[in-house]
Structure formats: C-alpha cells, structure tokens
N, C-alpha and C. Protein backbone atom coordinates (compact mmCIF):
# COMPACT_ATOMS: atom_id res chain seq x y z
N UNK A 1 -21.80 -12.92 11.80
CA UNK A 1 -21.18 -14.08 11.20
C UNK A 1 -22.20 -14.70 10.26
N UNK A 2 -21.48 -15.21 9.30
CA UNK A 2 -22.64 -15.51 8.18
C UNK A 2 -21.94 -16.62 7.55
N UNK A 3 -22.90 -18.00 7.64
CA UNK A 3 -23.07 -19.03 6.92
C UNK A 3 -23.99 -20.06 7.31
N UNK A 4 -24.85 -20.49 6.50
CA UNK A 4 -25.86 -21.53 5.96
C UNK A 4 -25.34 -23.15 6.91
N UNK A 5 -24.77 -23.02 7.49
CA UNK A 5 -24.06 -24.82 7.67
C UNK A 5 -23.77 -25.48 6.65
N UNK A 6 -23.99 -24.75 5.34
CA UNK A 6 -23.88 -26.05 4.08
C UNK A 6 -22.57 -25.55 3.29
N UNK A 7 -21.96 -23.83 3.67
CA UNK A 7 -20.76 -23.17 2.82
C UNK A 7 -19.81 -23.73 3.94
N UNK A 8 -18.97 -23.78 2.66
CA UNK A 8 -17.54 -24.02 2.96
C UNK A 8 -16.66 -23.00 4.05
N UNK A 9 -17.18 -21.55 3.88
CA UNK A 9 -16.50 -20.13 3.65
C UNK A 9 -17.53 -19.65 5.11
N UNK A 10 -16.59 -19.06 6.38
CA UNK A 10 -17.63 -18.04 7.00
C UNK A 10 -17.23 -16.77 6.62
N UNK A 11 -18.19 -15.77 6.78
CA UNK A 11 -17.98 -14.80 6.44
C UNK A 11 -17.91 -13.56 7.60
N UNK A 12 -17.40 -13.10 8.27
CA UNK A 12 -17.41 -12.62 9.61
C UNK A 12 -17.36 -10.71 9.45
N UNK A 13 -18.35 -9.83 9.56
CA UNK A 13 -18.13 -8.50 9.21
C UNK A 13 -17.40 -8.17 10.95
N UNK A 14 -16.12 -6.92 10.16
CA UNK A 14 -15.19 -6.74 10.99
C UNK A 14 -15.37 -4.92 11.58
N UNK A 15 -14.80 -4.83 12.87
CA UNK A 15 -14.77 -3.13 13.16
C UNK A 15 -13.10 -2.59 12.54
N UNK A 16 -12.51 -2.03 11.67
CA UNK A 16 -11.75 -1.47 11.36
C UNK A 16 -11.48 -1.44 10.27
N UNK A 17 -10.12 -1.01 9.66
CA UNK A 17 -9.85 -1.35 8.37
C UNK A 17 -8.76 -2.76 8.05
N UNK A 18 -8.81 -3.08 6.90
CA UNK A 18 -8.01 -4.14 6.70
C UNK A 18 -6.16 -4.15 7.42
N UNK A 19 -5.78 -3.06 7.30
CA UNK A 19 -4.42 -3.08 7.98
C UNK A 19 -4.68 -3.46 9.04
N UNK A 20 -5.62 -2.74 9.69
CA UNK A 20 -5.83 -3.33 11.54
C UNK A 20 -6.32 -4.33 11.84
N UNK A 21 -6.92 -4.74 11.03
CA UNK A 21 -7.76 -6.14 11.49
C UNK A 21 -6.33 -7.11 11.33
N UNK A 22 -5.67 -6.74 10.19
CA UNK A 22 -4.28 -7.62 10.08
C UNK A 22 -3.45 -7.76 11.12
N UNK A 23 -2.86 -7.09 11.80
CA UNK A 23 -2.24 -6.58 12.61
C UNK A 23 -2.93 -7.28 13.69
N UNK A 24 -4.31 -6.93 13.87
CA UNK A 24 -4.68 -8.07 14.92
C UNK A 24 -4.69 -9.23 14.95
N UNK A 25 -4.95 -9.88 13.76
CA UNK A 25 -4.75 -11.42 13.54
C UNK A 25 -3.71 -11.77 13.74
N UNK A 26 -2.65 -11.01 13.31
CA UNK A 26 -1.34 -11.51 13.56
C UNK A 26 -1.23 -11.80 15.25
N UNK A 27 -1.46 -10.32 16.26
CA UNK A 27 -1.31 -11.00 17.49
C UNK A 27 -1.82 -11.68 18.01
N UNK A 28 -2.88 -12.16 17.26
CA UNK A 28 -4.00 -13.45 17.85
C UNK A 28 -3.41 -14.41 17.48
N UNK A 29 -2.52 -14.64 16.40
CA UNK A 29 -2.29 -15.72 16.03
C UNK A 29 -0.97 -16.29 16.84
N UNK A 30 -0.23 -15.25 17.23
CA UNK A 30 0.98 -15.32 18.12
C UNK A 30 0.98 -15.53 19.44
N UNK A 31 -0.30 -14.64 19.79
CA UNK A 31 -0.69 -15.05 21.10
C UNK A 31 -1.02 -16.32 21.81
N UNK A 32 -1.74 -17.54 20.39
CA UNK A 32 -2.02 -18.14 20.53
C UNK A 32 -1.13 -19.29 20.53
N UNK A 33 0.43 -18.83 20.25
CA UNK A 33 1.64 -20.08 19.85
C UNK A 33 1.54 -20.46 18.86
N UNK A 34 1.11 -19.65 18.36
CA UNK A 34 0.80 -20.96 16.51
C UNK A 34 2.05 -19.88 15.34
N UNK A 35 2.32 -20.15 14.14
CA UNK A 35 3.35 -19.12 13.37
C UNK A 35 2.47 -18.61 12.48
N UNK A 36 2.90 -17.26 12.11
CA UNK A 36 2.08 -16.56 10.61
C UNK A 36 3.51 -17.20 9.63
N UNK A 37 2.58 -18.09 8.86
CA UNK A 37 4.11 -18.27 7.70
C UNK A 37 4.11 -17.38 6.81
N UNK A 38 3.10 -16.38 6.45
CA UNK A 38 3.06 -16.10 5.29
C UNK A 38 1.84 -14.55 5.39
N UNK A 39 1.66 -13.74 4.36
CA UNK A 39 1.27 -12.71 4.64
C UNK A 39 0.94 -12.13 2.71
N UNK A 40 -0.20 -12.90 2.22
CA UNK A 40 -0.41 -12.89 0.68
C UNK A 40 -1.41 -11.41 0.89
N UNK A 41 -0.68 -10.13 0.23
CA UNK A 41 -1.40 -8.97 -0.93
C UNK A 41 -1.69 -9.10 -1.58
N UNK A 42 -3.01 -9.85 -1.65
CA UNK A 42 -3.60 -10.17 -3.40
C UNK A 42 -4.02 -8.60 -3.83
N UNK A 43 -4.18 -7.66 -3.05
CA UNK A 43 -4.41 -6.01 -3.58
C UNK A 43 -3.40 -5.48 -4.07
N UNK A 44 -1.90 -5.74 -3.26
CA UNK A 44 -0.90 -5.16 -3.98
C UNK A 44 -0.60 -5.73 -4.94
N UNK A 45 -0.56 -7.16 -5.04
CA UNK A 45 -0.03 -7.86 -5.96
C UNK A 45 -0.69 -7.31 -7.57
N UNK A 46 -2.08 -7.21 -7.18
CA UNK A 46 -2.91 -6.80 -8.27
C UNK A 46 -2.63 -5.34 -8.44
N UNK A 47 -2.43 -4.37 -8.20
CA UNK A 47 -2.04 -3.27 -8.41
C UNK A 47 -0.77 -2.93 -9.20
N UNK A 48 0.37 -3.81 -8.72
CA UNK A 48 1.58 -3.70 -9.50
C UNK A 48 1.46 -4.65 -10.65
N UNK A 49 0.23 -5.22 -11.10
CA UNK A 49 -0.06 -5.52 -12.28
C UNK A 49 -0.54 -5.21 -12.94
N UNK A 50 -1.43 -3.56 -12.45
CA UNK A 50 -1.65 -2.69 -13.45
C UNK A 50 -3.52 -2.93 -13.11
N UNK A 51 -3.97 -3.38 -12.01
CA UNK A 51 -5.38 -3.54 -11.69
C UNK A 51 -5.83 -3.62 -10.61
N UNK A 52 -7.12 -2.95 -10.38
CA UNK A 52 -7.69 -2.76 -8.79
C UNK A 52 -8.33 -3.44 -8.69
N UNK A 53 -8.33 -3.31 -6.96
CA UNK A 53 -9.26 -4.65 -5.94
C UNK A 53 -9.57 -4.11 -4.43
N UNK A 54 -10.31 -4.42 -4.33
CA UNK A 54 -10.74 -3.73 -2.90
C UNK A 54 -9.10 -4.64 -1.84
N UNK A 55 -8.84 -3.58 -1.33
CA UNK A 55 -8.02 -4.56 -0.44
C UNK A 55 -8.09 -5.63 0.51
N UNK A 56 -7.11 -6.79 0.19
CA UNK A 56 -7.20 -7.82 0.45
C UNK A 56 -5.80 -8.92 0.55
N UNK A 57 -6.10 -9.27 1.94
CA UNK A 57 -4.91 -9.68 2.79
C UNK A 57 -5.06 -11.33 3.12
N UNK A 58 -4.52 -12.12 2.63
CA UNK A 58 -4.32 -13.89 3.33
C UNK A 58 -3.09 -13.98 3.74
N UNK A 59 -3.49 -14.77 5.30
CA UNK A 59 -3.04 -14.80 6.77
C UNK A 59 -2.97 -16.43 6.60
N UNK A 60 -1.60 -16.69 6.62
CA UNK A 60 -1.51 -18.06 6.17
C UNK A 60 -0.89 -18.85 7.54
N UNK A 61 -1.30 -19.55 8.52
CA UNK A 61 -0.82 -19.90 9.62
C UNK A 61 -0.76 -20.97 10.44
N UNK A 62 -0.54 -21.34 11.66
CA UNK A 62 -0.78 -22.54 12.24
C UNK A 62 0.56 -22.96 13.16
N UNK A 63 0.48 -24.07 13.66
CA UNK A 63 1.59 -25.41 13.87
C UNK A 63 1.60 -26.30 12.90
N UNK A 64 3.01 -26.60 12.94
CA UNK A 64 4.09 -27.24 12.12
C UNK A 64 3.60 -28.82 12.89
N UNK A 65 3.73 -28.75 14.20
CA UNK A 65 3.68 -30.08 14.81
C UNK A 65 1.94 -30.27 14.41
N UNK A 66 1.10 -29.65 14.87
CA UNK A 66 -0.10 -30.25 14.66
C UNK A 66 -0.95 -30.62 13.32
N UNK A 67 -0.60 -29.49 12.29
CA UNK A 67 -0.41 -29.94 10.78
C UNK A 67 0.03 -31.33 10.40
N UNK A 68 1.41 -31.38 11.11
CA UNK A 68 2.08 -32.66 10.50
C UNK A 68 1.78 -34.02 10.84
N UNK A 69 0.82 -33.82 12.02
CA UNK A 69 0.17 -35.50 12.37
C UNK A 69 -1.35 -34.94 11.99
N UNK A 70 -2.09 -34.36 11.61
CA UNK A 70 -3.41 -33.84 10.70
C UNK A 70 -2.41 -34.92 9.42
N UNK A 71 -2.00 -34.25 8.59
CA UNK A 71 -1.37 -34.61 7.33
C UNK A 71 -0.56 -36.12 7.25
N UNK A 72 0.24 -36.63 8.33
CA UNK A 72 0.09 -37.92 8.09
C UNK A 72 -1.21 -38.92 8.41
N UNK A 73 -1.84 -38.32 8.82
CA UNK A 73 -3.17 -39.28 9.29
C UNK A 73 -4.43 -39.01 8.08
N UNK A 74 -4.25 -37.90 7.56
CA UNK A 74 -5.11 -37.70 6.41
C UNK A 74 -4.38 -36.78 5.22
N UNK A 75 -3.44 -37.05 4.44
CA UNK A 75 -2.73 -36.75 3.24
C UNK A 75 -3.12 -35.81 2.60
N UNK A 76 -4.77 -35.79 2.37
CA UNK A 76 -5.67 -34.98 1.65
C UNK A 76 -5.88 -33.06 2.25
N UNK A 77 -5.45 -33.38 3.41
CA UNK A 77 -5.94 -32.08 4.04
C UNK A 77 -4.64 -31.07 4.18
N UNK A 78 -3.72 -31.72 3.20
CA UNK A 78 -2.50 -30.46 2.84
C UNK A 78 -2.49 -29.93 2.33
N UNK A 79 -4.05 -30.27 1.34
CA UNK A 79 -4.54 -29.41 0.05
C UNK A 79 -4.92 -28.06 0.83
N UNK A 80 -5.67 -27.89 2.26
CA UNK A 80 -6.12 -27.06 3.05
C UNK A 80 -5.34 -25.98 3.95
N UNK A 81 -4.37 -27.16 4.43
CA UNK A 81 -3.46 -25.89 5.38
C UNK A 81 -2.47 -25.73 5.04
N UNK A 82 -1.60 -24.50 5.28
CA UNK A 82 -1.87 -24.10 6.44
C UNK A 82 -3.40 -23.57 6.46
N UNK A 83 -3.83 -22.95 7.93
CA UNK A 83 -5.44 -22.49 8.14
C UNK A 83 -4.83 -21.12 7.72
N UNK A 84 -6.34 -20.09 7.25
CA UNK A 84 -5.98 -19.19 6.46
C UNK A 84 -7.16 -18.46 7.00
N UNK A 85 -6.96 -17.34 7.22
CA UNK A 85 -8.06 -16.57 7.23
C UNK A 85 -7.80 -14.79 6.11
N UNK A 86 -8.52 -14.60 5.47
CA UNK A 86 -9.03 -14.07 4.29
C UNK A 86 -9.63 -12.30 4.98
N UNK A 87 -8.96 -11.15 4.86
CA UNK A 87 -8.72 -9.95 5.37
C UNK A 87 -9.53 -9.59 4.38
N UNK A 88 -10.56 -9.05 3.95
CA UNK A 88 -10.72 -7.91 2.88
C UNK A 88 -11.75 -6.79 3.03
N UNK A 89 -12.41 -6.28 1.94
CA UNK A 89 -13.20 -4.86 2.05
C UNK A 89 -14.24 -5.76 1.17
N UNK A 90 -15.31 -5.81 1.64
CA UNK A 90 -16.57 -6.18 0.60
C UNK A 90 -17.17 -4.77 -0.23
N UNK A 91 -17.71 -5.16 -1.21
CA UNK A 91 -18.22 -3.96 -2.19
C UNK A 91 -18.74 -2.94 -1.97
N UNK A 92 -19.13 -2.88 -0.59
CA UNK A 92 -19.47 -1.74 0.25
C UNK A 92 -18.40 -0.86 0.97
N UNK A 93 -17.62 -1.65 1.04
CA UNK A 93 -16.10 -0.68 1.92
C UNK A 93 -16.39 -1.49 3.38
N UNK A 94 -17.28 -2.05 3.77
CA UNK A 94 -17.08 -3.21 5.15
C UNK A 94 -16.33 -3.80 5.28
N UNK A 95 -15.05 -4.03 6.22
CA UNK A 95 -13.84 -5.06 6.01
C UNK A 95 -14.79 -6.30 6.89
N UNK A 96 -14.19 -7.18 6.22
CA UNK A 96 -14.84 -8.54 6.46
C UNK A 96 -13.19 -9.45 6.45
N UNK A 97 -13.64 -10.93 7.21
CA UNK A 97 -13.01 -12.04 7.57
C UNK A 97 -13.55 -13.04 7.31
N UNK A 98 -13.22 -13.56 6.11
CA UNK A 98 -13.78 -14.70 5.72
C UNK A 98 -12.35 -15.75 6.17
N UNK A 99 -13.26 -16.91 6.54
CA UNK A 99 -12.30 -18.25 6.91
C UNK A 99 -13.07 -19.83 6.67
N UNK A 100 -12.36 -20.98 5.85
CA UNK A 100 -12.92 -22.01 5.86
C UNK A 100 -13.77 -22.62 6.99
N UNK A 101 -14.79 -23.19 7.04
CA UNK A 101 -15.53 -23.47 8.30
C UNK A 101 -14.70 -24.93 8.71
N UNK A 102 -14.78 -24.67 10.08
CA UNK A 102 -13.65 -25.93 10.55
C UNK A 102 -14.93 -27.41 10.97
N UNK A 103 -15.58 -27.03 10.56
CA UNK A 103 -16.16 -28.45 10.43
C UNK A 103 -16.61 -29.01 9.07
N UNK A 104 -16.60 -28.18 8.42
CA UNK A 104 -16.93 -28.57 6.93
C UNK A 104 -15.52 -29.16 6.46
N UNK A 105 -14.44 -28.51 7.19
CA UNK A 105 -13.19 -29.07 6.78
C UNK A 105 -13.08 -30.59 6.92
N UNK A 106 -13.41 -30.63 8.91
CA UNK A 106 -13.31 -31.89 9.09
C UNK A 106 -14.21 -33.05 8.42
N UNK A 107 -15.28 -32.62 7.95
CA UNK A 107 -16.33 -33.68 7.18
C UNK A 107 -15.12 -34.09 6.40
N UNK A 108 -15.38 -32.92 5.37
CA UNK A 108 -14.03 -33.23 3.95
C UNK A 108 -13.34 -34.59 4.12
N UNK A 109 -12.56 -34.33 5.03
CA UNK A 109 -10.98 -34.93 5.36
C UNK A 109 -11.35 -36.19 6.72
N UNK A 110 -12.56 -36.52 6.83
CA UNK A 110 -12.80 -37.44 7.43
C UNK A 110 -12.16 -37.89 9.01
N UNK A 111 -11.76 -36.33 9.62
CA UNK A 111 -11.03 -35.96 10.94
C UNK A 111 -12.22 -36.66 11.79
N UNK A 112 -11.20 -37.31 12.92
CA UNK A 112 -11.96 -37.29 14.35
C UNK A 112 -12.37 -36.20 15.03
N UNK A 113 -13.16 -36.24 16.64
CA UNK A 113 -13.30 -35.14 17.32
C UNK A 113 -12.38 -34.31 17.40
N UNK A 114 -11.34 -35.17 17.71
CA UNK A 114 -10.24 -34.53 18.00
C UNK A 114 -9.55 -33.44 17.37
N UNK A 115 -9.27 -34.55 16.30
CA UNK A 115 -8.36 -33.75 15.13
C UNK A 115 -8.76 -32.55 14.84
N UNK A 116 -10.68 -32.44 14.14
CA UNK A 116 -11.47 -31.32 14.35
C UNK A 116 -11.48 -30.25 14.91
N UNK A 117 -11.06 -30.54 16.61
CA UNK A 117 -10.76 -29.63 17.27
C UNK A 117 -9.21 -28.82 17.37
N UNK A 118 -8.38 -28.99 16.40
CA UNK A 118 -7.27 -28.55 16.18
C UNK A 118 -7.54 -27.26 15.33
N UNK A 119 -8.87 -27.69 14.25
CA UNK A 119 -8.94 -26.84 13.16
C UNK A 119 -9.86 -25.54 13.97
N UNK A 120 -10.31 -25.49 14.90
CA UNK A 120 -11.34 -24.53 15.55
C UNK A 120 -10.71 -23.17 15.54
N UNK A 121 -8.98 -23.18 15.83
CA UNK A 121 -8.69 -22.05 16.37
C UNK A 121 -8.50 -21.22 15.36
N UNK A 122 -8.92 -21.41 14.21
CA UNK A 122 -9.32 -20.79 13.09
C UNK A 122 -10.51 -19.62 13.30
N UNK A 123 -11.50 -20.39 13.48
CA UNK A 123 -12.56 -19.11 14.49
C UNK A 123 -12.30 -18.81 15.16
N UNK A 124 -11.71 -18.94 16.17
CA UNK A 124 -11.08 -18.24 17.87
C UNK A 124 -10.79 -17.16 17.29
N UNK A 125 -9.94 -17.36 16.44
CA UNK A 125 -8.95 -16.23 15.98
C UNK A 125 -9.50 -15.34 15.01
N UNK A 126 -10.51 -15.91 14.45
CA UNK A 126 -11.53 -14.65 13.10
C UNK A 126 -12.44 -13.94 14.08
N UNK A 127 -13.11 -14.34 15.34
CA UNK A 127 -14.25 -13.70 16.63
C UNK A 127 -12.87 -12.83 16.88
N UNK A 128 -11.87 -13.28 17.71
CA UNK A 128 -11.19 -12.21 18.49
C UNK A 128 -10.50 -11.45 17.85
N UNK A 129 -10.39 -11.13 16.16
CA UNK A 129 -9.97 -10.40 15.28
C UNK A 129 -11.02 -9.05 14.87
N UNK A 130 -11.97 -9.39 15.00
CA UNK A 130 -13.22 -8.63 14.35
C UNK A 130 -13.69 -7.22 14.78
N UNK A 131 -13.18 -7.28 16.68
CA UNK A 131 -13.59 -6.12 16.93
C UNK A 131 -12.36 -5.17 18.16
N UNK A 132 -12.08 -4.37 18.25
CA UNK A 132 -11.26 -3.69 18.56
C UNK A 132 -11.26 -4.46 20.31
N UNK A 133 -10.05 -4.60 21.17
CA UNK A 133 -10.28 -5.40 22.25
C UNK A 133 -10.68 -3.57 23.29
C-alpha cells in the first residue's frame, strides 16, 4: 500500500488481473450491504474511440442512506461520492487499486469521527480485494 499521509489517492498493488480483482470488489462490496451503482470502462470506452490504455475499471458504490445524511450534513462531499475504487494495470502490467484516502476525505469535508468512519469501508474493501481469499 502506498501513500505519503499527504496524497489524496492510495495506491494498493493487487494479485490478479483487472477482471478478477473486479469481480472481487464487486462481492466485497455486496457482501458488505452497500450497492455497486455503476461499473465505468474507461479502457473500453477508450478503445471504441479508436485509443489504448492499459485496462481500467471504476467501481462506483456505497449506501444511499449513509451518503444521504454525509451529504445533508456536508453538501460539499457529493462532489466525492459515491466511494470509488479505481481497478487498473500500471505501466508495468501490475494491476493495482487505487482509492481516495478516507481521511484526507474527511479533513476535506470537515466530517466528524463518526461520519469518517462511514468513509473507511472504502479500504476494507481495496485490502480484501487485492489478494485472492
């Protein structure tokens, strides 16, 4: 796992390839009660536009209920979620998991302990994604 305390971004090197690591996030994320809303191919997308990219997958997810009192209590942090964690192949062919750091978030957005601790399961879910169970 890789970050400074001062980036925004962790960077987490993963055991598989990007389909599988996907596939796992997803049941981590389900497992955990929370919804995948969304499932962004910025590789395919870029491909059927006529250009390559190492492949690369955003995992767009969360609660609806816990979002929505995050977001009335701080307006600003809808710019952020849903929480997202970031599937790809670094320039080496290493699939990696990059995800916003959930305390840099909470600085941002001026969250309590609490609230803070809503944004965690963001890492739960990038650690128990990373390596084959």
């Amino acid at each position: 796992m890789t970050s400074d305390g001062t980036s925004d971004v962790v960077t987490v090197a993963a055991d598989g390839d990007v389909e599988q690591l996907l596939r796992r996030a997803v049941a981590h994320v389900e497992e955990h009660g929370l919804e995948v809303f969304a499932v962004v191919d910025h590789s395919g997308e870029a491909e059927e536009a006529g250009l390559s990219m190492p492949t690369t997958k955003l995992v767009l997810f969360g609660s609806t209920p816990s979002a929505t009192r995050l977001m009335l209590a701080h307006p600003d942090i809808a710019l952020d979620l849903p929480l997202k964690l970031l599937i790809s192949e670094d320039s080496d062919g290493q699939s990696v998991i990059r995800y916003q750091a959930p305390g840099r978030l909470a600085q941002r957005h001026g969250l309590t302990t609490d609230e803070a601790d809503e944004l965690r399961i963001v890492e739960t879910i990038a650690i128990a994604t990373r390596s084959n169970p």
